[in-house]
Protein backbone atom coordinates (compact mmCIF):
# COMPACT_ATOMS: atom_id res chain seq x y z
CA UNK A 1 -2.82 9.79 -7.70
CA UNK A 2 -6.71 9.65 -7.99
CA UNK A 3 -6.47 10.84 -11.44
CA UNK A 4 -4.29 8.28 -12.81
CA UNK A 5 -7.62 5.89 -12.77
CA UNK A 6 -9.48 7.57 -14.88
CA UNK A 7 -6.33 7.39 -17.42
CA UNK A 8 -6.39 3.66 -16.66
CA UNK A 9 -9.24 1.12 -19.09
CA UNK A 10 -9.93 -2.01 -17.90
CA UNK A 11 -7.73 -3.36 -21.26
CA UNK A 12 -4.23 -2.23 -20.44
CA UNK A 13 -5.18 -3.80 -16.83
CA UNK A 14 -5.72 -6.78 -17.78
CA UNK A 15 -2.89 -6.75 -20.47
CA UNK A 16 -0.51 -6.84 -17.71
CA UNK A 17 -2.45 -9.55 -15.63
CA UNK A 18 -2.28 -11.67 -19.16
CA UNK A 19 1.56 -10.87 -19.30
CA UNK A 20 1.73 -11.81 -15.61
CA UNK A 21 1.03 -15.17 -16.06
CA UNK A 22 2.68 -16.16 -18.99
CA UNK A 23 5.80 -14.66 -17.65
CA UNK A 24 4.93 -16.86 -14.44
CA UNK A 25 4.01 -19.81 -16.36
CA UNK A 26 7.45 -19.88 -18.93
CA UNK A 27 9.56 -18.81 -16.21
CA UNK A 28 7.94 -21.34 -13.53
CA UNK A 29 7.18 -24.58 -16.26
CA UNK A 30 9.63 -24.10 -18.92
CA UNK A 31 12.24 -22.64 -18.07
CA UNK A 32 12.60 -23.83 -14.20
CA UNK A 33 12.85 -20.67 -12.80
CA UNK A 34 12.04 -18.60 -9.62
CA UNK A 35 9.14 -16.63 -9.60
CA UNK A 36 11.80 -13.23 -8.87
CA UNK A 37 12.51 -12.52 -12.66
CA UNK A 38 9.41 -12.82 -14.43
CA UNK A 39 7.83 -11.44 -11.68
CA UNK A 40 10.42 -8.11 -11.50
CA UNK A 41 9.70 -8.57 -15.74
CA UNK A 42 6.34 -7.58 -15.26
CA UNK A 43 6.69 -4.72 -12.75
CA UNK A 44 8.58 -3.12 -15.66
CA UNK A 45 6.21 -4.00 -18.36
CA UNK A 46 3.57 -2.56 -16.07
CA UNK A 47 5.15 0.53 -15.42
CA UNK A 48 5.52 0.99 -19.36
CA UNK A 49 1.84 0.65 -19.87
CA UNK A 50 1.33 3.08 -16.88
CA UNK A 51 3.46 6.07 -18.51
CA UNK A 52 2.69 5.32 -21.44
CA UNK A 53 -1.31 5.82 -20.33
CA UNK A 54 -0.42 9.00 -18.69
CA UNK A 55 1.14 8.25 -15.01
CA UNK A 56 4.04 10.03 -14.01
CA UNK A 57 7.22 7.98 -13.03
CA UNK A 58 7.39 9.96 -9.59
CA UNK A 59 3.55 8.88 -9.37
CA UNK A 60 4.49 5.18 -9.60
CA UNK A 61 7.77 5.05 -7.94
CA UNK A 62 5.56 6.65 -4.79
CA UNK A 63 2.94 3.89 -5.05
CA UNK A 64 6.19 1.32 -5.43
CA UNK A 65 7.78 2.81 -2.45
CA UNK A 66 4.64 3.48 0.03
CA UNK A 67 3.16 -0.24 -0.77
CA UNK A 68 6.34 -1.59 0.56
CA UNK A 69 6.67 0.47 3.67
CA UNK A 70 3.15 -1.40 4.06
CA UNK A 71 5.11 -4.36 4.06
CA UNK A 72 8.05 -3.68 5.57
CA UNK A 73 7.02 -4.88 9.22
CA UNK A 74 6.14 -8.44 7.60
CA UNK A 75 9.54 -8.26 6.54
CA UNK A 76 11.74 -7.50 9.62
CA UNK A 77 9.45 -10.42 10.71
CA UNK A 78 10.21 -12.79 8.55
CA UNK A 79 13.83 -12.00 8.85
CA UNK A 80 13.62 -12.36 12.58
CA UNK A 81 11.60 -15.57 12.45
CA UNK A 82 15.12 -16.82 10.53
CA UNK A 83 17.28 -16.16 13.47
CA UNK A 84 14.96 -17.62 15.57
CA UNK A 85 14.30 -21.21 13.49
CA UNK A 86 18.41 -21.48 13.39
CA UNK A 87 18.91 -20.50 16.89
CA UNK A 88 16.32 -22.70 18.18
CA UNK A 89 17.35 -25.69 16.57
CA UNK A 90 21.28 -25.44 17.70
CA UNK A 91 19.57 -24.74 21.70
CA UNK A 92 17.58 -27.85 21.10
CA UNK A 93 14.27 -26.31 21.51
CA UNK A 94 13.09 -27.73 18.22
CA UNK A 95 14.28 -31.04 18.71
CA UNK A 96 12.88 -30.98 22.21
CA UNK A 97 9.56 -30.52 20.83
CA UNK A 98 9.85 -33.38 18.19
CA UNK A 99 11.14 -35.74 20.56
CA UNK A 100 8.60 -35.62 23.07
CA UNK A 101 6.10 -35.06 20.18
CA UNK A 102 7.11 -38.50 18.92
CA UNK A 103 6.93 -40.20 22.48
CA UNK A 104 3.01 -38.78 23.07
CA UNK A 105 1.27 -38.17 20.32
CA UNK A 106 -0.29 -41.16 17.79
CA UNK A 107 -1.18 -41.17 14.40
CA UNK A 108 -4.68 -41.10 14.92
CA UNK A 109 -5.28 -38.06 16.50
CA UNK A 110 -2.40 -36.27 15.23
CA UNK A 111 -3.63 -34.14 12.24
CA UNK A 112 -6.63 -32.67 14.73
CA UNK A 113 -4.02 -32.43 17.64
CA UNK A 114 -1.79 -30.51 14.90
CA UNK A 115 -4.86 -27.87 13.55
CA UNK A 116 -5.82 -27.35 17.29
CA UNK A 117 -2.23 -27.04 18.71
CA UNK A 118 -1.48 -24.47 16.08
CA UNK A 119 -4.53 -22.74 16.69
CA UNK A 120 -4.21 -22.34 20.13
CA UNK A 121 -0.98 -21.18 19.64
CA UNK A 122 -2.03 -18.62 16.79
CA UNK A 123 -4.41 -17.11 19.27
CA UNK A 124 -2.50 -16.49 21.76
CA UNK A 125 0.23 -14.99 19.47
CA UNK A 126 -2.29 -13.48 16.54
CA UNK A 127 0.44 -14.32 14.32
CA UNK A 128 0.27 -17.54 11.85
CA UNK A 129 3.81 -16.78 10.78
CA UNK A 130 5.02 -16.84 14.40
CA UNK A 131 2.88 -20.12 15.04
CA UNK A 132 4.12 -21.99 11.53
CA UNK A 133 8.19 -20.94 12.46
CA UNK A 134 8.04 -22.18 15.59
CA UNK A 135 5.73 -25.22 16.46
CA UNK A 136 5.40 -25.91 12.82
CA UNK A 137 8.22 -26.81 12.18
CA UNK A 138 8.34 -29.37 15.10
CA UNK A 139 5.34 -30.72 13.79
CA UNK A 140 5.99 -31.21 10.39
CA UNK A 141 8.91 -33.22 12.46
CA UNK A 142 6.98 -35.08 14.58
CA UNK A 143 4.51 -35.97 11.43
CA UNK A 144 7.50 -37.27 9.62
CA UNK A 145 8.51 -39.75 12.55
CA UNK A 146 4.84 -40.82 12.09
CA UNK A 147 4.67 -42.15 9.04
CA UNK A 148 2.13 -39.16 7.53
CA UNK A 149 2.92 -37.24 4.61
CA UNK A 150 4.70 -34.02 5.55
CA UNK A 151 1.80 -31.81 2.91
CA UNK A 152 -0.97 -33.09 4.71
CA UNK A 153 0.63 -31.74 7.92
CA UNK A 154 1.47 -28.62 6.69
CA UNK A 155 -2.60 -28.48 5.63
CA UNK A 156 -3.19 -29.48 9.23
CA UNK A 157 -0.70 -26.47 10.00
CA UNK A 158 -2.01 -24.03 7.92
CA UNK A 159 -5.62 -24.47 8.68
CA UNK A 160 -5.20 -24.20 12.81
CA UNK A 161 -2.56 -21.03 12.40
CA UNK A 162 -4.86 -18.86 10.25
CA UNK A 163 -8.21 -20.13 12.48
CA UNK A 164 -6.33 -18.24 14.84
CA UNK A 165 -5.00 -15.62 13.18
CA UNK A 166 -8.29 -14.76 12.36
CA UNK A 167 -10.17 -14.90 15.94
CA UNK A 168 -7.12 -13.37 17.80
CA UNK A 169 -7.80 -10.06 19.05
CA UNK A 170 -3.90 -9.37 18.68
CA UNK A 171 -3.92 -9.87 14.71
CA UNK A 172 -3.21 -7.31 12.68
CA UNK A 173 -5.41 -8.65 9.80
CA UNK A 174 -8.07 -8.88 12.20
CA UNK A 175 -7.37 -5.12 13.66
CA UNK A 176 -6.93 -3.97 9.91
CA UNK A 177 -10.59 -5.50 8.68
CA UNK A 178 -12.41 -4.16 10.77
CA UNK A 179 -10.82 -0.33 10.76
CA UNK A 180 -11.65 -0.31 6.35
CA UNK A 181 -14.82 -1.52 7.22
CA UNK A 182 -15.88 0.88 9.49
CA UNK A 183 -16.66 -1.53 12.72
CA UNK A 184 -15.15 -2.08 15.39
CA UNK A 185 -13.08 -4.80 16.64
CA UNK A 186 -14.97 -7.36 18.75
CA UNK A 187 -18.06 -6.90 16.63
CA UNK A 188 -15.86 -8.11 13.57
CA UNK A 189 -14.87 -10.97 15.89
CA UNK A 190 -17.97 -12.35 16.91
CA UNK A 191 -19.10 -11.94 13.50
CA UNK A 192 -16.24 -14.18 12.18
CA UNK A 193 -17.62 -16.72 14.13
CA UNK A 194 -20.81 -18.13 12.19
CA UNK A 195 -18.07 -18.65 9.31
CA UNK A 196 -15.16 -19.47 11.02
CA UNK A 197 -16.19 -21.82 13.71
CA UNK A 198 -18.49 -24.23 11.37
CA UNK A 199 -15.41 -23.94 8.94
CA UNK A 200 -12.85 -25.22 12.00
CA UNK A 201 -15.39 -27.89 13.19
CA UNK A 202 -15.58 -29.41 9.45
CA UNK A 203 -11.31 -28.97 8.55
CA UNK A 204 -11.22 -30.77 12.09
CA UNK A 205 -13.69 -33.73 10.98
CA UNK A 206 -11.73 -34.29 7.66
CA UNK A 207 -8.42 -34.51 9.57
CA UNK A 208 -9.87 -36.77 11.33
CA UNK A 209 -10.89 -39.09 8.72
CA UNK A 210 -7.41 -38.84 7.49
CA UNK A 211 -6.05 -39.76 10.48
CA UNK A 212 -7.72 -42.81 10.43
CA UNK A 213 -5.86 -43.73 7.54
CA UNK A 214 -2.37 -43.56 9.36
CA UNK A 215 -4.25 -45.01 12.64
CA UNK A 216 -4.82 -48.67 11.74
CA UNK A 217 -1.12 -48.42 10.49
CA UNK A 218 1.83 -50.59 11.76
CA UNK A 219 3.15 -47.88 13.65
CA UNK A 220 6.77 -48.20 12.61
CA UNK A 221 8.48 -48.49 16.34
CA UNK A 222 11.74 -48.60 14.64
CA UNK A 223 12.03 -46.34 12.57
CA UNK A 224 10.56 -43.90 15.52
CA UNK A 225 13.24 -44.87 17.75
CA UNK A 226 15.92 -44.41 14.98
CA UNK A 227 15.11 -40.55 15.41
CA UNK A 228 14.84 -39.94 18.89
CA UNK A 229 18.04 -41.55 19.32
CA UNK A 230 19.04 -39.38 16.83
CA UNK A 231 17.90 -36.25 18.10
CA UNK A 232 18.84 -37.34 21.74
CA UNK A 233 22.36 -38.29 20.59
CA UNK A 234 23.08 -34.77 18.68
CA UNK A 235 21.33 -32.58 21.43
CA UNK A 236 20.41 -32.75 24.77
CA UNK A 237 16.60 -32.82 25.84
CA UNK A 238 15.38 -31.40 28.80
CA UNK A 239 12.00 -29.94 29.46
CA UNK A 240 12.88 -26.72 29.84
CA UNK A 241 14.09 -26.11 26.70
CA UNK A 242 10.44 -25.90 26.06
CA UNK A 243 10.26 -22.13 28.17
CA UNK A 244 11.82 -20.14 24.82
CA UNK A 245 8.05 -21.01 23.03
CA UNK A 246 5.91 -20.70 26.05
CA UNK A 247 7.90 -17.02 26.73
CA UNK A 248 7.60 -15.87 23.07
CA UNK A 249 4.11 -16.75 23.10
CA UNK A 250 2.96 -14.84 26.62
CA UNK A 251 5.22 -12.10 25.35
CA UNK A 252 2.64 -11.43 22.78
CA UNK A 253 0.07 -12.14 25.02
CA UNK A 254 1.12 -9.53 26.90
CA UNK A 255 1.42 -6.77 24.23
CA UNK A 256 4.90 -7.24 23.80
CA UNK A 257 5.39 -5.53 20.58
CA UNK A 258 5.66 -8.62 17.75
CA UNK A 259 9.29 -7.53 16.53
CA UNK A 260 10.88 -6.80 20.32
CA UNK A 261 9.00 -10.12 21.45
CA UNK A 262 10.71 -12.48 18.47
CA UNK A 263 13.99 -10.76 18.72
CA UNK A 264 13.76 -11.96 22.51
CA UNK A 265 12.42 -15.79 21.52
CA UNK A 266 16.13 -15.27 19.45
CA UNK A 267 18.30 -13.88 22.39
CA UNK A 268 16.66 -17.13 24.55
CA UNK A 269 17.75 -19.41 21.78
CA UNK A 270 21.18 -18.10 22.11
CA UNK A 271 21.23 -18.53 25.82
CA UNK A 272 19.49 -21.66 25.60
CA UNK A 273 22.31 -23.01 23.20
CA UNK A 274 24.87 -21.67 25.09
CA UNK A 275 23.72 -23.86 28.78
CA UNK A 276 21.98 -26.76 27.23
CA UNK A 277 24.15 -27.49 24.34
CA UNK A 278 27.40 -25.97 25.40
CA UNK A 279 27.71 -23.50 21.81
CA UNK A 280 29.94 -21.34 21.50
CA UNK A 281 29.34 -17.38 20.61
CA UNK A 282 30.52 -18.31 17.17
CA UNK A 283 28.48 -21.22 16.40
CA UNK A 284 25.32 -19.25 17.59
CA UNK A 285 26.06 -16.44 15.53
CA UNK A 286 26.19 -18.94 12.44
CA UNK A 287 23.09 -20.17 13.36
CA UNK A 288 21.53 -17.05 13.81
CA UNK A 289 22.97 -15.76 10.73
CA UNK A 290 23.31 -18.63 7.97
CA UNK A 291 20.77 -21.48 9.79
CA UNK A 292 21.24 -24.86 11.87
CA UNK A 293 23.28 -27.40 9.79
CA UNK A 294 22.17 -31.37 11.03
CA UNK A 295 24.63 -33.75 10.08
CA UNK A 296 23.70 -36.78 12.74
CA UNK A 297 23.92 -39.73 9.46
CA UNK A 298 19.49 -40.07 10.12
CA UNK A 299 17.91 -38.36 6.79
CA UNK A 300 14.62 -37.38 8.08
CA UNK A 301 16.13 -35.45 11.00
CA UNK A 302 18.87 -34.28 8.78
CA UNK A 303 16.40 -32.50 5.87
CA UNK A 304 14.25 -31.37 8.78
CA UNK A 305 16.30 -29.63 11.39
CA UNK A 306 19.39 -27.81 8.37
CA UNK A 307 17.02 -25.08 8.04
CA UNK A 308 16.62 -21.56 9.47
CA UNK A 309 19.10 -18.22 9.94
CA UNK A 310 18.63 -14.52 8.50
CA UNK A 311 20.05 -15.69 5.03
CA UNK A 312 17.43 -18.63 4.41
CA UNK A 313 15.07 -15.76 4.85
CA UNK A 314 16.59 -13.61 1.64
CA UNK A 315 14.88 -15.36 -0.91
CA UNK A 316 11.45 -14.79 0.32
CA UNK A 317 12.13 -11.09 1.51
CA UNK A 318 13.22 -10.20 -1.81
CA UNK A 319 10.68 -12.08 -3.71
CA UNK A 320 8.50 -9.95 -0.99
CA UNK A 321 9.68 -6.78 -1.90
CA UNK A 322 9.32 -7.12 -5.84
CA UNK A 323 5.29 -8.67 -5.15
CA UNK A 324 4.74 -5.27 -3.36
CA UNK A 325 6.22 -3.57 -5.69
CA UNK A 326 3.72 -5.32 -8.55
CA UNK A 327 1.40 -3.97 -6.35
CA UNK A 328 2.32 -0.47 -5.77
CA UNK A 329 2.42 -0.18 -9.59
CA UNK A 330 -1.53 -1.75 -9.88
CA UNK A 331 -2.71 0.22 -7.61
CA UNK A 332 -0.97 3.71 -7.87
CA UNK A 333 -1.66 3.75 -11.68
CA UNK A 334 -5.33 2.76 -11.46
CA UNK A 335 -5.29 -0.58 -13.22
CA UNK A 336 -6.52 -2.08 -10.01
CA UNK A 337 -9.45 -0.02 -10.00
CA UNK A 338 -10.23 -0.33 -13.02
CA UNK A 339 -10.84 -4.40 -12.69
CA UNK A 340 -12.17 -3.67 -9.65
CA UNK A 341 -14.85 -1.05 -11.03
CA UNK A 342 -15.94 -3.77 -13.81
CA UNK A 343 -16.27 -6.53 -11.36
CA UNK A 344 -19.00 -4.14 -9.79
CA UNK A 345 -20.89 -3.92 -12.81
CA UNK A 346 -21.57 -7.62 -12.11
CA UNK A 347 -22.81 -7.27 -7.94
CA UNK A 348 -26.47 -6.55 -7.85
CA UNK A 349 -27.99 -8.61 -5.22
CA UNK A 350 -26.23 -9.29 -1.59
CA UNK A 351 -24.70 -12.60 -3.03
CA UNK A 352 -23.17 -11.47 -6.09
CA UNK A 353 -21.36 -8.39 -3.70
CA UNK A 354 -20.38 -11.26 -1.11
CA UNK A 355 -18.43 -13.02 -4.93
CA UNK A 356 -17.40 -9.98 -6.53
CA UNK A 357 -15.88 -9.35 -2.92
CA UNK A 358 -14.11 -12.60 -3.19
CA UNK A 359 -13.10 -12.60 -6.27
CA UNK A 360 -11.34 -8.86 -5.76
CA UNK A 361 -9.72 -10.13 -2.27
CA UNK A 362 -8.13 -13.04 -4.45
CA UNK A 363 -7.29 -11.00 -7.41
CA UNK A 364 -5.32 -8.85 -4.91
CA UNK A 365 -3.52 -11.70 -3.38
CA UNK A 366 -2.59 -12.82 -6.45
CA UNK A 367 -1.88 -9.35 -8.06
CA UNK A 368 0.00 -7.82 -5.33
CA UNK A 369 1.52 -10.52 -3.51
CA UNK A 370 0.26 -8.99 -0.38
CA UNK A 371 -2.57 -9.86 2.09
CA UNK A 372 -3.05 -6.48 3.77
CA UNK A 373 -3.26 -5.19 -0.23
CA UNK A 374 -6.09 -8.07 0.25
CA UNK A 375 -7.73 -6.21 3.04
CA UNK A 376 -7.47 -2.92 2.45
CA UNK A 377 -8.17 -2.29 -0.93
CA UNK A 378 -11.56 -4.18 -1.06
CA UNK A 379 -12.31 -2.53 2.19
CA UNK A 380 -11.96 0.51 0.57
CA UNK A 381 -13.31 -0.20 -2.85
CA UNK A 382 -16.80 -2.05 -1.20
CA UNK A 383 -17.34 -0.15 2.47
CA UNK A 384 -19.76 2.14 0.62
CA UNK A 385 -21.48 -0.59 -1.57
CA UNK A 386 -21.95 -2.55 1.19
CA UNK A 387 -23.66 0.54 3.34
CA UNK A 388 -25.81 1.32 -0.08
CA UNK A 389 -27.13 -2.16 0.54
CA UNK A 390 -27.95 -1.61 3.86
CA UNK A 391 -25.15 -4.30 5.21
CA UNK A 392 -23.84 -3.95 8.71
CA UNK A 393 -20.13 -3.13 8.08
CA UNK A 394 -18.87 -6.49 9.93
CA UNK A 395 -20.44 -8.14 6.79
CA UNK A 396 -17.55 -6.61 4.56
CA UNK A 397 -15.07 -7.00 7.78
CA UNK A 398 -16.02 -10.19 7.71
CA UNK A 399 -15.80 -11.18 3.96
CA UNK A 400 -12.01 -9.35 3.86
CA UNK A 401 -10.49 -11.83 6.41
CA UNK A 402 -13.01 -14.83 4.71
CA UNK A 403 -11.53 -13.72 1.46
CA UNK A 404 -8.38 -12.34 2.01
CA UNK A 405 -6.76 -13.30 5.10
CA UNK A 406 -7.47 -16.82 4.36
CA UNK A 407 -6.48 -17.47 0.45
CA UNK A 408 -2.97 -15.32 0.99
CA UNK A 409 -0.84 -18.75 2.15
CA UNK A 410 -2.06 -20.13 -0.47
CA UNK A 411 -0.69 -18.03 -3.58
CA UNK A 412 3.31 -18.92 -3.68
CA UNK A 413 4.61 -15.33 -4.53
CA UNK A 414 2.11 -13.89 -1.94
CA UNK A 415 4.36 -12.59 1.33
CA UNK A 416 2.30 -15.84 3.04
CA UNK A 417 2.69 -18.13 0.57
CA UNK A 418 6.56 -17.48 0.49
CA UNK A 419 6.83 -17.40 3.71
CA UNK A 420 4.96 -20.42 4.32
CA UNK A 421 7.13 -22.26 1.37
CA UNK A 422 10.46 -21.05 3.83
CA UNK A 423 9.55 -22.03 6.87
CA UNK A 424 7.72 -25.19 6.56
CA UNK A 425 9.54 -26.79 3.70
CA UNK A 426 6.43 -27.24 1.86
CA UNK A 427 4.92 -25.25 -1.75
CA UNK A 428 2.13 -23.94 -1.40
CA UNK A 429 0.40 -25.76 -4.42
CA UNK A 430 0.95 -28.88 -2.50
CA UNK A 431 -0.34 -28.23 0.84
CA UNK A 432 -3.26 -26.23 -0.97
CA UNK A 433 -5.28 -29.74 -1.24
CA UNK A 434 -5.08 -30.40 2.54
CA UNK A 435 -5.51 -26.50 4.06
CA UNK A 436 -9.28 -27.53 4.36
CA UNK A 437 -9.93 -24.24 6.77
CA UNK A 438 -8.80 -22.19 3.88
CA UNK A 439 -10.75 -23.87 1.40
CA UNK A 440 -13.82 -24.19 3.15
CA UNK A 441 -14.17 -20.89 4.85
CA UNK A 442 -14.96 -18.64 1.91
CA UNK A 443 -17.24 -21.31 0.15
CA UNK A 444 -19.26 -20.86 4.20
CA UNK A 445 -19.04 -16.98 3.59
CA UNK A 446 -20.64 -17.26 -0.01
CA UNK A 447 -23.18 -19.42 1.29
CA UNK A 448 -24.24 -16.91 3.29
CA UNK A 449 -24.17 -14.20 0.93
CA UNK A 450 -26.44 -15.68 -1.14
CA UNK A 451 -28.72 -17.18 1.74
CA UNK A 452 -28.80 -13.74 4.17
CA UNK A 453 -27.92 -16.16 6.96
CA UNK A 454 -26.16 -13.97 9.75
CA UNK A 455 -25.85 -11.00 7.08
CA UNK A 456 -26.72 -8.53 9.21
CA UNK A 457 -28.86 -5.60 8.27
CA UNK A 458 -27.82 -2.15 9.42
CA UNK A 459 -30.56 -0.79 11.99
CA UNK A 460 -33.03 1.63 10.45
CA UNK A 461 -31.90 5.04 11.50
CA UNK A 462 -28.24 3.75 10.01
CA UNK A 463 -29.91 2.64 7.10
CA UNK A 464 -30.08 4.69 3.76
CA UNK A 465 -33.14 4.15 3.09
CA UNK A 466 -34.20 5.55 6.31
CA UNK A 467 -32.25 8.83 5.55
């Protein structure tokens, strides 16, 4: 496999790049596609210019296969997440959580109650995807009943879920960073701190100038009361249909492995449905298996609650499994590294290694479709670099979940980005504008880069100089 590099110039690499995105562009803009075909197109174009530079089928087909087992857990995830969105809706959790949502929370304050609410919740979970399926989505509801555009809350979203999947200790981007960087875990924390906190204090100030936009607003009483008699019409609402979140979440507090822990948030919806909504075994199994189907005549609760089940999950898993397959081909034939290797040409100085960093992190998100492709390649690609330079290596931990954790939701065929799209209702190139965390955080990190603020030196009998 390490040979195939050297077979690989920095020419046929970016070949296939160029014939990614014209593929992506003519299937996307002209010929209003999904992004599965020319996608899959380009998987096979790569693999042409792979054997055709010396790679073995069996070479690639390995890279193909053992990139997606990389994925795989994201995967069962995602697919469990679905069973959990449709089941939750029929038990009236979902609906719980809008209509009380709608009763307490105003305008004003809503975006920063949304990016801390989320964050909170990401935390506690480490999981953005767990935190954007579940209170998301009543959020996005509970924004609609108040008048504010649904991307803006989904930026809101976005930015709190990925604060915390960042700082949680139970993340496994934040595990992950740290291990190809060669630190250890709590070190890489605190160190995400002098970016991440100043970037969470400043996505929390803008939301709240935008929420004084929808503040001095006629708050549209009717129209509010239209939908909670709608929801409390269709379901019944009780307060304790609000102990399926509160359990999923201290089940992965607790250490609750992620998949056993959402397949139980999924059981509780069944029950849930079963005592507080009187469902039958067959309805729940529709809703676990083909999603929640609203049909109470209001059309803002209608578009928002007929969502969910293992099937609306398909089309994300299996434009999933071709983006890792892109990637297995990139980086199992060497074209990755060979981008990668010319980038370096260009990092001299401790700023230009914090950019080419970036700029490799983002190339792999959009590349591969994957973020821990993000993480781990870069970690692997700069941990020396970094060391040569005498940088601590939470500098490069640091920069991987400032570059890589954080643009992934952003890129529409990345597993985040898809997922994202699925579960919130919301492209990514929409909500892009207003996901001020993930905008902000790596223009913080390349600040520092270039500064030396909190770029930590490694101590002098660590250092190479000293050795």
């Amino acid at each position: 496999m390490e040979s195939n590099g050297s077979k690989m110039t920095l020419g046929k690499a970016l070949l296939v790049i160029g014939f990614l995105v014209v593929a992506l562009i003519g299937g996307l803009m002209f010929f209003g596609g999904d992004p599965h075909i020319p996608l899959l197109t380009t998987v096979a174009f790569a693999c042409l210019v792979a054997i055709k530079s010396g790679c073995t089928w069996e070479d690639l087909e390995e890279g193909i296969l053992s990139t997606i087992k990389m994925g795989m857990q994201s995967i069962l995830i995602l697919m469990v997440i679905g069973c959990i969105i449709g089941t939750w809706i029929l038990s009236g959790v979902v609906p719980t959580m809008i209509y009380y949502g709608l009763k307490i929370i105003s305008p004003g304050i809503f975006l920063i109650a949304t990016c801390i609410i989320c964050s909170i919740v990401s935390i506690a979970t480490g999981s953005s995807w767990t935190t954007a399926g579940t209170v998301g989505i009543a959020l996005i509801g509970v924004g609609t009943g108040l008048g504010i555009p649904s991307q803006i809350v989904a930026g809101a979203i976005i930015s709190g879920a990925y604060f915390g999947d960042k700082m949680s200790p139970l993340s496994d981007t934040t595990n992950l960073a740290p291990a190809m960087a060669g630190t250890t875990l709590f070190e890489h924390i605190r160190h995400m701190c002098y970016t991440t906190g100043p970037s969470m204090i400043i996505s929390c100030v803008l939301f709240g100038i935008l929420g004084i936009k929808y503040a001095g607003k006629e708050l549209d009483v009717a129209g509010i009361n239209i939908m909670l008699d709608a929801l409390s019409s269709n379901f019944t609402i009780h307060p304790l249909l609000i102990i399926p979140p509160i359990l999923v979440i201290l089940m992965v507090v607790f250490k609750v492995p992620a998949l056993p822990g959402l397949f139980g948030g999924t059981l509780l919806g069944a029950i849930f449905s079963a005592i507080f909504q009187g469902a039958g075994m067959t309805e729940i199994i529709k809703a676990a298996h083909f999603g929640y189907t609203s049909d109470t005549g209001v059309e803002a609760i209608d578009s928002l609650l007929s969502r969910g089940g293992l099937d609306s999950m398909m089309w994300t898993v299996s434009l999933i499994l071709i983006a890792l397959s892109f990637g297995g081909v990139m980086e199992s034939s060497g074209m990755l590294n060979a981008i990668a290797q010319k980038i370096l040409t260009f990092a001299h100085s401790t700023g230009s290694i914090v950019v080419a960093t970036f700029f490799t992190c983002l190339f792999c998100n959009l590349a591969t479709g994957d973020q821990y492709l993000s993480v781990v390649v870069p970690g692997r690609m700069y941990k020396d670099i970094f060391r040569d330079k005498g940088l601590h290596p939470k500098n490069l931990s640091r920069c991987l979940e400032d570059f890589g954790t954080i643009t992934s939701p952003l890129v529409p065929w990345n597993t985040c980005g898809a997922f994202m799209t699925t579960a919130l209702g919301i492209h990514p190139f929409v909500y892009l504008p207003y996901a001020f965390l993930n905008l902000v955080n790596p223009l913080i990190s390349i600040f520092y880069g270039f500064t030396g603020i909190t770029m930590e030196k490694l101590p002098p009998e660590e250092s190479p100089t000293e050795i």
